[in-house]
PDB file of N, CA and C in Angstrom:
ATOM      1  N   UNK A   1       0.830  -1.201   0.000  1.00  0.00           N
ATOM      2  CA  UNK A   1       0.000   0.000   0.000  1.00  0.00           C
ATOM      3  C   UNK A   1       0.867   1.254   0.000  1.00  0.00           C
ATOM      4  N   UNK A   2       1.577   1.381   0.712  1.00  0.00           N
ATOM      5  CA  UNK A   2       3.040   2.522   0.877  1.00  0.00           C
ATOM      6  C   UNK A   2       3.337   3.032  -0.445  1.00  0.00           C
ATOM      7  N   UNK A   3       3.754   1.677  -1.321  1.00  0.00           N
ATOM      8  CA  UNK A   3       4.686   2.005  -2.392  1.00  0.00           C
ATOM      9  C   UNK A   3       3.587   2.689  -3.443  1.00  0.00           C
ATOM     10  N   UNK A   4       1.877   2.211  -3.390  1.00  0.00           N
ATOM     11  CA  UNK A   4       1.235   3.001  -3.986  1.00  0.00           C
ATOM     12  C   UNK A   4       0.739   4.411  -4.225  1.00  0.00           C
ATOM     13  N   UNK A   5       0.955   4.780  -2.812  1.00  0.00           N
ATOM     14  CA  UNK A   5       0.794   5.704  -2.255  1.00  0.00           C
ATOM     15  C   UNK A   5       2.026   6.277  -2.751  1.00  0.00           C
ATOM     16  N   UNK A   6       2.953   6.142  -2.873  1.00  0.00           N
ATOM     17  CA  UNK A   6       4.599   7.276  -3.232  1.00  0.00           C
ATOM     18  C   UNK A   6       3.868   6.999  -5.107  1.00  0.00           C
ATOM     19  N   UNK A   7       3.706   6.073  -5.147  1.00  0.00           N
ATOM     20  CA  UNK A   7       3.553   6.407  -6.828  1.00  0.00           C
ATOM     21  C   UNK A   7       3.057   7.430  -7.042  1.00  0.00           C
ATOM     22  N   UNK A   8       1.579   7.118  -6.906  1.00  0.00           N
ATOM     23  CA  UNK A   8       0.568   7.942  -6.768  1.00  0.00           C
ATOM     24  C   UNK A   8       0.938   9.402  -6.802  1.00  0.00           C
ATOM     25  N   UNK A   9       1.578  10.336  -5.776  1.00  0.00           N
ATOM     26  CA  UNK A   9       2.194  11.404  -5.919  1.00  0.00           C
ATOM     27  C   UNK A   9       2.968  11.899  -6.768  1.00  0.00           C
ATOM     28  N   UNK A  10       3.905  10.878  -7.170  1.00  0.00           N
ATOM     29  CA  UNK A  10       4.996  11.035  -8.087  1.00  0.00           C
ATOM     30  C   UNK A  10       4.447  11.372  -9.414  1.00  0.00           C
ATOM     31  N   UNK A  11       3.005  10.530  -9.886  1.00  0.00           N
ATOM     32  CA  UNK A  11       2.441  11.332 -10.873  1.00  0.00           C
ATOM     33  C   UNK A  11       1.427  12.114 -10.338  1.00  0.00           C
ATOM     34  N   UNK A  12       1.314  12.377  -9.470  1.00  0.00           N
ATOM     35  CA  UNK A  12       0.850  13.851  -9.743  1.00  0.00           C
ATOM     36  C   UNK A  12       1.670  15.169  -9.453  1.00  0.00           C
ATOM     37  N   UNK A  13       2.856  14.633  -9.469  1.00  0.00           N
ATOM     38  CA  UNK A  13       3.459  15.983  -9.206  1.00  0.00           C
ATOM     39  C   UNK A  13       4.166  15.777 -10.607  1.00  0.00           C
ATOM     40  N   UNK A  14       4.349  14.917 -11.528  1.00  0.00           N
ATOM     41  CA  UNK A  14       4.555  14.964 -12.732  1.00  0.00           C
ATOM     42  C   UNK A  14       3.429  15.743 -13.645  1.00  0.00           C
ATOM     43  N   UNK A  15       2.423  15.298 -13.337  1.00  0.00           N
ATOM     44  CA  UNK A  15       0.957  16.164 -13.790  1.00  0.00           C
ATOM     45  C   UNK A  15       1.348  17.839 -13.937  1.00  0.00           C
ATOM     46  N   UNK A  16       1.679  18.012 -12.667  1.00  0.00           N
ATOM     47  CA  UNK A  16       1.394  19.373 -12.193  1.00  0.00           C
ATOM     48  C   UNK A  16       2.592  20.012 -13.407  1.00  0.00           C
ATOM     49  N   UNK A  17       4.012  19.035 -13.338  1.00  0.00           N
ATOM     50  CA  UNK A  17       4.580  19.392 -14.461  1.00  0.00           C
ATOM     51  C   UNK A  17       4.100  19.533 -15.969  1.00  0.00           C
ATOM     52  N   UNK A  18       2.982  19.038 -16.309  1.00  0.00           N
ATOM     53  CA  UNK A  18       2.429  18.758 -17.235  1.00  0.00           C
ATOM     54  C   UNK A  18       3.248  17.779 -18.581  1.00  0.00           C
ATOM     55  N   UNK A  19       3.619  16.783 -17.518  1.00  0.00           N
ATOM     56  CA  UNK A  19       4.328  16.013 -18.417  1.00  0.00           C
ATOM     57  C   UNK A  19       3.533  15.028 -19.261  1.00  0.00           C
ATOM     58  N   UNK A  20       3.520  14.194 -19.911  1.00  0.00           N
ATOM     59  CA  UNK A  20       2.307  13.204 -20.923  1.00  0.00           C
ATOM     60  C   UNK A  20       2.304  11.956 -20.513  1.00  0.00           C
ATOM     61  N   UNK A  21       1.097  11.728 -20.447  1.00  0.00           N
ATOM     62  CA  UNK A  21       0.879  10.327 -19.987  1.00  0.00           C
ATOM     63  C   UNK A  21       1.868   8.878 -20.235  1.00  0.00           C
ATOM     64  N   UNK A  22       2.197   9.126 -21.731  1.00  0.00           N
ATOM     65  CA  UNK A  22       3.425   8.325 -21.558  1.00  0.00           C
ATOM     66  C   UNK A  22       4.445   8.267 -20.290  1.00  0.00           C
ATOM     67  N   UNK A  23       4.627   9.123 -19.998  1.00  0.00           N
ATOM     68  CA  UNK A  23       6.188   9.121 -18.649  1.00  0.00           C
ATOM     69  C   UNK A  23       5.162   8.979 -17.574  1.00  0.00           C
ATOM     70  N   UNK A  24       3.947   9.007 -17.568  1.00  0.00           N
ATOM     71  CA  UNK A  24       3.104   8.281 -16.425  1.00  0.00           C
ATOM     72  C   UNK A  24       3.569   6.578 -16.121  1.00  0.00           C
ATOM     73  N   UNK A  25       3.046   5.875 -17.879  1.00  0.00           N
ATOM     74  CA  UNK A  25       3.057   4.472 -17.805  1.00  0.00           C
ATOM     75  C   UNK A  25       4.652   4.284 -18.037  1.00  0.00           C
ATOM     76  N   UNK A  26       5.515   4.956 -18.264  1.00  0.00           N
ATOM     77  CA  UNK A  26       7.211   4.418 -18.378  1.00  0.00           C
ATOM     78  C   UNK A  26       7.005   4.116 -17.115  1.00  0.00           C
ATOM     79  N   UNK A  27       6.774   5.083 -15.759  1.00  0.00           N
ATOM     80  CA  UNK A  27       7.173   4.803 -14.518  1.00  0.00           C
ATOM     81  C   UNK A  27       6.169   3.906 -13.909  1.00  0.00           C
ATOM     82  N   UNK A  28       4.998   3.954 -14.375  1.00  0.00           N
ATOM     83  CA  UNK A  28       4.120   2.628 -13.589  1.00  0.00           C
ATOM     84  C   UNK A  28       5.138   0.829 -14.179  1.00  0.00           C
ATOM     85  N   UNK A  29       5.269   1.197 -15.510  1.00  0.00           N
ATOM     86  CA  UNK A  29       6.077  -0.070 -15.480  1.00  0.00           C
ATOM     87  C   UNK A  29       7.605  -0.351 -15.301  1.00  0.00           C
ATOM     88  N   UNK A  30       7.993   0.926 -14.677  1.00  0.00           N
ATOM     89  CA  UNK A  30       9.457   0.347 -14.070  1.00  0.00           C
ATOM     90  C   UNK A  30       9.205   0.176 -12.205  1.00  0.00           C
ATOM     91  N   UNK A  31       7.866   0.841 -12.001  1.00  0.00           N
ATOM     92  CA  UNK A  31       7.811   0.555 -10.430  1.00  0.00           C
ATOM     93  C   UNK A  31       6.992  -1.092 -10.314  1.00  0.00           C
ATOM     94  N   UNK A  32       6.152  -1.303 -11.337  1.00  0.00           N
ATOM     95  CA  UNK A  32       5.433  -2.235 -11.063  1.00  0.00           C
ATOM     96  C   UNK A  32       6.132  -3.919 -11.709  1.00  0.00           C
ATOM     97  N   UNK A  33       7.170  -3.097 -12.872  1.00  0.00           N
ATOM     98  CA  UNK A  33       8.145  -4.629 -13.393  1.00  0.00           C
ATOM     99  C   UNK A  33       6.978  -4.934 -14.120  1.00  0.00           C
ATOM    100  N   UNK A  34       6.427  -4.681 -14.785  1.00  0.00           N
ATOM    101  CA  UNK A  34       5.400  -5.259 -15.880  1.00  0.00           C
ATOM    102  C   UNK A  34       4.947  -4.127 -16.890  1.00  0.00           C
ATOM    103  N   UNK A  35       4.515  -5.021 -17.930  1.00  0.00           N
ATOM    104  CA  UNK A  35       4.215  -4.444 -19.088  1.00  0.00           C
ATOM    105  C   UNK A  35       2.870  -4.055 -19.125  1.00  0.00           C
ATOM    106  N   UNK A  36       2.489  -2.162 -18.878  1.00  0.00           N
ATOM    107  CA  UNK A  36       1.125  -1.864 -19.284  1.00  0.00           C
ATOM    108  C   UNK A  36       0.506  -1.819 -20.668  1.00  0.00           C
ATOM    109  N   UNK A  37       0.891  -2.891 -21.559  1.00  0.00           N
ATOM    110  CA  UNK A  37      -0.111  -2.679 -22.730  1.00  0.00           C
ATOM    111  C   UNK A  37      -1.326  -2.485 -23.043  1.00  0.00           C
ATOM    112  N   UNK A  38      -2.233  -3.544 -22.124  1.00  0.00           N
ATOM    113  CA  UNK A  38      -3.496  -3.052 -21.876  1.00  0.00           C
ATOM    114  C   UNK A  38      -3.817  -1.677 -21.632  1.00  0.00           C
ATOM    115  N   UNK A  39      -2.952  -1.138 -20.472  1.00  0.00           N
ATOM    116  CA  UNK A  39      -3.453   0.125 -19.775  1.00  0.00           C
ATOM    117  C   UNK A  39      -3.070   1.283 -20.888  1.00  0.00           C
ATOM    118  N   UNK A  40      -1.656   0.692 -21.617  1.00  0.00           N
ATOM    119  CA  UNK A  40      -1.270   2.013 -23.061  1.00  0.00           C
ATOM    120  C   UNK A  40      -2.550   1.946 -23.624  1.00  0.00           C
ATOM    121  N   UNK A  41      -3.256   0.917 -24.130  1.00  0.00           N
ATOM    122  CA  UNK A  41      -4.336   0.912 -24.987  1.00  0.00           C
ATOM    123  C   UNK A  41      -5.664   1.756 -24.832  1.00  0.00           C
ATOM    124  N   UNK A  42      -6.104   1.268 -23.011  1.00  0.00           N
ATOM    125  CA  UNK A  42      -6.684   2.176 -22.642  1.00  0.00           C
ATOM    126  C   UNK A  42      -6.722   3.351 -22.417  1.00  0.00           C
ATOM    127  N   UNK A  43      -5.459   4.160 -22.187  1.00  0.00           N
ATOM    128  CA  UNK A  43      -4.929   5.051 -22.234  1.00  0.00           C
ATOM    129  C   UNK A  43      -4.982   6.344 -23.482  1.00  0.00           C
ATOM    130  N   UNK A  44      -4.831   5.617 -24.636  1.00  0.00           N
ATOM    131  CA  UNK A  44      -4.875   5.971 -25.769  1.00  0.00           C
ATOM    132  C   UNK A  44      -6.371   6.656 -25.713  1.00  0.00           C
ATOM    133  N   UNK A  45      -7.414   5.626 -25.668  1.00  0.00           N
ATOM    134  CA  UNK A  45      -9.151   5.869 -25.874  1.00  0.00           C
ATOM    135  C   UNK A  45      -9.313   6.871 -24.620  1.00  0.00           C
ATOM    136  N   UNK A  46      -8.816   7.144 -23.545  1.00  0.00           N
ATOM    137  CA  UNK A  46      -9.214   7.645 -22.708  1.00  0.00           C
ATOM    138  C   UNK A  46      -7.979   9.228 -22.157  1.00  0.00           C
ATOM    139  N   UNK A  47      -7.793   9.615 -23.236  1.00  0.00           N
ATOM    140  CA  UNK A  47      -6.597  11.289 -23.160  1.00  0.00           C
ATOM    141  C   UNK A  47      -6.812  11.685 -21.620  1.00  0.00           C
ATOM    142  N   UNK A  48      -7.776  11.801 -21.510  1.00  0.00           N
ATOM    143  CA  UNK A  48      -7.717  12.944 -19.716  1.00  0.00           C
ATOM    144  C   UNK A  48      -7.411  12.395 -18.350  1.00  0.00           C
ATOM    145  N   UNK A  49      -7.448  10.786 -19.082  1.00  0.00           N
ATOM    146  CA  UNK A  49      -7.190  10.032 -17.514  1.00  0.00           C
ATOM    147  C   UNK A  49      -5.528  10.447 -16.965  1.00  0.00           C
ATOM    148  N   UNK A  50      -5.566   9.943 -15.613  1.00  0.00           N
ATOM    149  CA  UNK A  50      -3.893  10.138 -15.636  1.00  0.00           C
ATOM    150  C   UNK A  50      -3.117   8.912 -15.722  1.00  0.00           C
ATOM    151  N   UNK A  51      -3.603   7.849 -15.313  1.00  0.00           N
ATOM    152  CA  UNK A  51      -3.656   6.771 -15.581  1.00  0.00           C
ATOM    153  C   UNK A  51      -4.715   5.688 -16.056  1.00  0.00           C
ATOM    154  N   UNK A  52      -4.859   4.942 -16.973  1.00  0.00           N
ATOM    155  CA  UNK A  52      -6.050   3.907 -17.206  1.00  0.00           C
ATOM    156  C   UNK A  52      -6.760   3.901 -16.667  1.00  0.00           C
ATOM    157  N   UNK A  53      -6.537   3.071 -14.867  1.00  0.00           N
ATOM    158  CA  UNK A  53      -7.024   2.073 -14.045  1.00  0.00           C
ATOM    159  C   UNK A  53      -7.108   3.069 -12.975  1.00  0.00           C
ATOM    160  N   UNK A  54      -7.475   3.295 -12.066  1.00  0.00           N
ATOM    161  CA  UNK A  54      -7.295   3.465 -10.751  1.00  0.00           C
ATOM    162  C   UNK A  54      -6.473   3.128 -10.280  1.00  0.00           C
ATOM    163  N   UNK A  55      -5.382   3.625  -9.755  1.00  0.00           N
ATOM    164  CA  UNK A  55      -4.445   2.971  -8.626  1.00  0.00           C
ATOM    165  C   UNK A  55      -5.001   2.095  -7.704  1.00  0.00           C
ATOM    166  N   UNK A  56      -5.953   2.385  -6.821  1.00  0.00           N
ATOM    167  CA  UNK A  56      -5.959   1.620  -5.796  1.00  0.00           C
ATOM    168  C   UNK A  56      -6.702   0.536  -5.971  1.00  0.00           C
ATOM    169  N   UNK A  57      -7.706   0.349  -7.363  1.00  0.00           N
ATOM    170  CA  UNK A  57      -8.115  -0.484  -7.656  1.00  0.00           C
ATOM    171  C   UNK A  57      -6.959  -2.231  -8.047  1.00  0.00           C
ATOM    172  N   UNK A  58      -6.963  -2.945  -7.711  1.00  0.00           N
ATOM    173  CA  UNK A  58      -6.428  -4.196  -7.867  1.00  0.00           C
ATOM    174  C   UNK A  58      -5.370  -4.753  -9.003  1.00  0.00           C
ATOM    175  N   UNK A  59      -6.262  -3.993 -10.128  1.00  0.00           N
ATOM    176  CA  UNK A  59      -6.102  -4.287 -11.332  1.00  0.00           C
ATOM    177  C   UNK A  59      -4.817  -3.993 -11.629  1.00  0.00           C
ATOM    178  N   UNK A  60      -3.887  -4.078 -11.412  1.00  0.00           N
ATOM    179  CA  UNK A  60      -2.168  -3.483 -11.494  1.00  0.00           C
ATOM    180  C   UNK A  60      -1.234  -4.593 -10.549  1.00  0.00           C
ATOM    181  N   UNK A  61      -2.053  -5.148  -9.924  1.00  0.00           N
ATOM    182  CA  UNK A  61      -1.116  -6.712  -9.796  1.00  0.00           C
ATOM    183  C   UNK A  61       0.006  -7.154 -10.426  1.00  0.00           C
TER     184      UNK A  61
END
């Protein structure tokens, strides 16, 4: 839960930089060691999210 929680911030203080969702999912998949393809995909259809999924939702296992 911790380490979600530091993510979590980290993009949003990337946000605030107004950096692009890409360097969102670079760093979800060097913190999480897995490949968000799904979530790039969703990502794509969905521009305003900051991420796909919800963080705290499960789905990032």
């Amino acid at each position: 839960m911790e380490k979600r929680t530091t993510l979590w911030r980290k993009l949003k203080k990337l946000k605030s930089k107004g950096k692009t969702v890409e360097c969102y999912i670079l760093i979800l998949e060097k913190h999480l060691n897995y490949v968000l393809e799904p979530v790039r995909t969703y990502i794509r259809t969905q521009p305003n999210t900051i991420v796909g999924v919800p963080v705290s939702s499960g789905s990032l296992h």
